[in-house]
Protein backbone atom coordinates (compact mmCIF):
# COMPACT_ATOMS: atom_id res chain seq x y z
CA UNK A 1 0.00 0.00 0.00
CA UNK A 2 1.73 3.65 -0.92
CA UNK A 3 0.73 6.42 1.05
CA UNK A 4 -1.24 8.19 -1.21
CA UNK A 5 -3.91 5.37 -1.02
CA UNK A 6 -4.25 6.65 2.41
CA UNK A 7 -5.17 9.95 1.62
CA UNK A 8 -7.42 8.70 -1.62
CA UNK A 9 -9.44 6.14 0.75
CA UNK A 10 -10.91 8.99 3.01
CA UNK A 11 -11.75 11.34 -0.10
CA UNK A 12 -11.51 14.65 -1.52
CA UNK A 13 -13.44 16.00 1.09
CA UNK A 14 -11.65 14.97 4.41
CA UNK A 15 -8.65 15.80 2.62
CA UNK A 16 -9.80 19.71 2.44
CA UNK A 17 -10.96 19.29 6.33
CA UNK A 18 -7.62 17.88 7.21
CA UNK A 19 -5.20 20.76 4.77
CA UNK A 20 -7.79 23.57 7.44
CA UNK A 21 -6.28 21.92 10.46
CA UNK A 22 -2.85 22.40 9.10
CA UNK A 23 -1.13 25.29 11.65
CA UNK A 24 1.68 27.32 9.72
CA UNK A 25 2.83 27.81 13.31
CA UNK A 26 3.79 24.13 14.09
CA UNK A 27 5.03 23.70 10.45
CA UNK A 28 7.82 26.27 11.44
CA UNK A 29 8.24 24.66 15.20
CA UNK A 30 8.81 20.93 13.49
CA UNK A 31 11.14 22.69 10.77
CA UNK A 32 8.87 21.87 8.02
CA UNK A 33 7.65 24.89 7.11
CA UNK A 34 10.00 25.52 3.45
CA UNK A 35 9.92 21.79 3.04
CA UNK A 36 6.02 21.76 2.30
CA UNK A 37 6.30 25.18 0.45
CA UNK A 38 8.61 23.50 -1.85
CA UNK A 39 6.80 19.97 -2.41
CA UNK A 40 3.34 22.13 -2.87
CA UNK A 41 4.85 24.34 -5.47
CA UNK A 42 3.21 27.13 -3.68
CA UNK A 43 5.29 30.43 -3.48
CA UNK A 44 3.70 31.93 -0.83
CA UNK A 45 2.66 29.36 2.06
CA UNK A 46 -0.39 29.86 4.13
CA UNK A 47 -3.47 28.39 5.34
CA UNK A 48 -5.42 30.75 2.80
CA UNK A 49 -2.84 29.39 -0.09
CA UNK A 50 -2.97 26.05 0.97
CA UNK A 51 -6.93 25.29 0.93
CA UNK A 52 -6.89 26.78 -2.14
CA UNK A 53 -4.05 24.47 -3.79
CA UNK A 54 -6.26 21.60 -2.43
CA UNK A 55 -7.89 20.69 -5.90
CA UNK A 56 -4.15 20.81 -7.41
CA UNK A 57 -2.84 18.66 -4.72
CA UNK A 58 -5.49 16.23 -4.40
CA UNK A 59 -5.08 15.23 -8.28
CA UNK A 60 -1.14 15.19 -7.44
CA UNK A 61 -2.23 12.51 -4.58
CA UNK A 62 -4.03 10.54 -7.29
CA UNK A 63 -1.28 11.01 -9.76
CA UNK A 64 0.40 8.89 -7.27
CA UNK A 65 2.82 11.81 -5.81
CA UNK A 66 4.40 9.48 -2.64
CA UNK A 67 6.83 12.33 -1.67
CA UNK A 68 4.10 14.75 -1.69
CA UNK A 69 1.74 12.45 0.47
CA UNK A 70 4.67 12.22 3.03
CA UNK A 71 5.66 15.61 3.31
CA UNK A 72 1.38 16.33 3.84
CA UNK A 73 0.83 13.83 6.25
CA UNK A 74 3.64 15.04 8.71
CA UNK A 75 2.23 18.46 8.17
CA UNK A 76 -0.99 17.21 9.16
CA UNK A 77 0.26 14.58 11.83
CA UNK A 78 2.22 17.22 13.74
CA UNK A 79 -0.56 19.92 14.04
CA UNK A 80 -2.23 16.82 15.84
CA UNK A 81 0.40 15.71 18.09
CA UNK A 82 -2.25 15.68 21.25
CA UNK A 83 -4.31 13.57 19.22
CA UNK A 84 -1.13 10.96 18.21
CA UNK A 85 -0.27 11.10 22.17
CA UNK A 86 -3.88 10.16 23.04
CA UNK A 87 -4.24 7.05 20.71
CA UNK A 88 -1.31 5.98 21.41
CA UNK A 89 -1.59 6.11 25.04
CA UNK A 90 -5.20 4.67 24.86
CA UNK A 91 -3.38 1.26 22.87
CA UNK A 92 -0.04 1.56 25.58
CA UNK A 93 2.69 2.22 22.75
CA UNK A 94 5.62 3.49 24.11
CA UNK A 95 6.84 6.96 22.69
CA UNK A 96 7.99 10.50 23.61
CA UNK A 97 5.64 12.97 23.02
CA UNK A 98 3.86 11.18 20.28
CA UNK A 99 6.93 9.71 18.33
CA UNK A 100 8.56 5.80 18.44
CA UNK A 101 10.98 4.42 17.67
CA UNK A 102 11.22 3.40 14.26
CA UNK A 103 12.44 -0.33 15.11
CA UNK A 104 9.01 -0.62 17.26
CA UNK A 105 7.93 -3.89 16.82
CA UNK A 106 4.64 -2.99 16.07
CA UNK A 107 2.56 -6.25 16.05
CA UNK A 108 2.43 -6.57 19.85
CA UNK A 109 0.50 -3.71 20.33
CA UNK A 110 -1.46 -3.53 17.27
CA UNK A 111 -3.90 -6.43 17.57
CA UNK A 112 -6.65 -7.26 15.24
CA UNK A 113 -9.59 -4.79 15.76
CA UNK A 114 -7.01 -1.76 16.98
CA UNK A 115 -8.36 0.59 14.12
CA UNK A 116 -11.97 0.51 15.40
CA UNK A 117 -11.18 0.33 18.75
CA UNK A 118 -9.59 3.98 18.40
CA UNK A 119 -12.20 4.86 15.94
CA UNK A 120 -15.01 4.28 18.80
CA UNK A 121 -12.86 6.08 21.55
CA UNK A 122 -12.49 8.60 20.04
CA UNK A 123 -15.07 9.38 18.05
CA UNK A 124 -16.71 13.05 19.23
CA UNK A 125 -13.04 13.77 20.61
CA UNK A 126 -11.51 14.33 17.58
CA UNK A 127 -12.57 14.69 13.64
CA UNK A 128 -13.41 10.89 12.28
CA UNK A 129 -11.14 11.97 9.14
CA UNK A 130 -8.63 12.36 11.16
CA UNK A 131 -8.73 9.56 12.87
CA UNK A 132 -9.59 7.45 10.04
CA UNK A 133 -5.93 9.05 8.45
CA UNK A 134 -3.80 8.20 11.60
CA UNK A 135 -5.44 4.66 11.68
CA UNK A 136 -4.39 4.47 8.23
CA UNK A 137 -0.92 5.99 8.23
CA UNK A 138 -0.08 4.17 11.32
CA UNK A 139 -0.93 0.85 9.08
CA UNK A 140 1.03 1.77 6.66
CA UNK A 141 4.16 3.18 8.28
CA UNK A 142 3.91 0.10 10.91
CA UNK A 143 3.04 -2.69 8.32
CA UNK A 144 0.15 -3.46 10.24
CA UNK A 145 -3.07 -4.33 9.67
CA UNK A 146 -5.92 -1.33 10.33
């Protein structure tokens, strides 16, 4: 599964909620400010700019753009870090302040039903795209099943 199918399974639509929750702010804090200004083509980067560009980006996404999906989904990720901390609390990974360790071994603590589980805990607490796209990334950077 590439990344991009993540982003193409929840639709246009939760794609354009999920750009609006995108804080320029925390782009600069995580240093990744100039990186998404560069992979978005945009010259000018701002929330404004961005939600506009969503069209252009979403048919980039279905072009297949990988690099593009990656650089949006930390965008997006990191604007929800007290979101990541919360799931991943609620299914007892071990991290710092939202991020593991890439050599997790991922299996025990992603069990069969996981993606639901944090689907129904959730839900109300946070927007269901949203938590539909962390389910989903977290498959897909984990090689786990949702």
């Amino acid at each position: 599964m590439q990344l991009t199918d993540v982003f193409l399974a929840l639709g246009q639509e939760a794609f354009g909620e999920m750009l609006r929750g995108v804080s320029m702010g925390k782009l600069r804090t995580y240093q990744l400010f100039d990186r998404l200004k560069a992979r978005t083509h945009l010259t000018k980067l701002s929330s404004e700019t961005l939600q506009k560009a969503s069209s252009r980006l979403w048919r980039r996404l279905a072009g297949g753009d990988d690099e593009l999906a990656r650089d949006l989904s930390q965008a997006i990720l990191v604007c929800h870090l007290d979101m990541i901390v919360a799931v991943l609390d609620f299914l007892k990974v071990p991290h710092q302040d939202g991020f593991f360790a890439k050599d997790l071994d991922a299996q025990a603590y992603f069990q069969e039903g996981w993606s639901q589980r944090v689907l129904e805990r959730f839900s109300g607490v946070y927007p269901a795209s949203l938590l539909r796209f962390y389910a989903g990334h977290l498959a897909w950077e984990l090689h786990v099943a949702p």
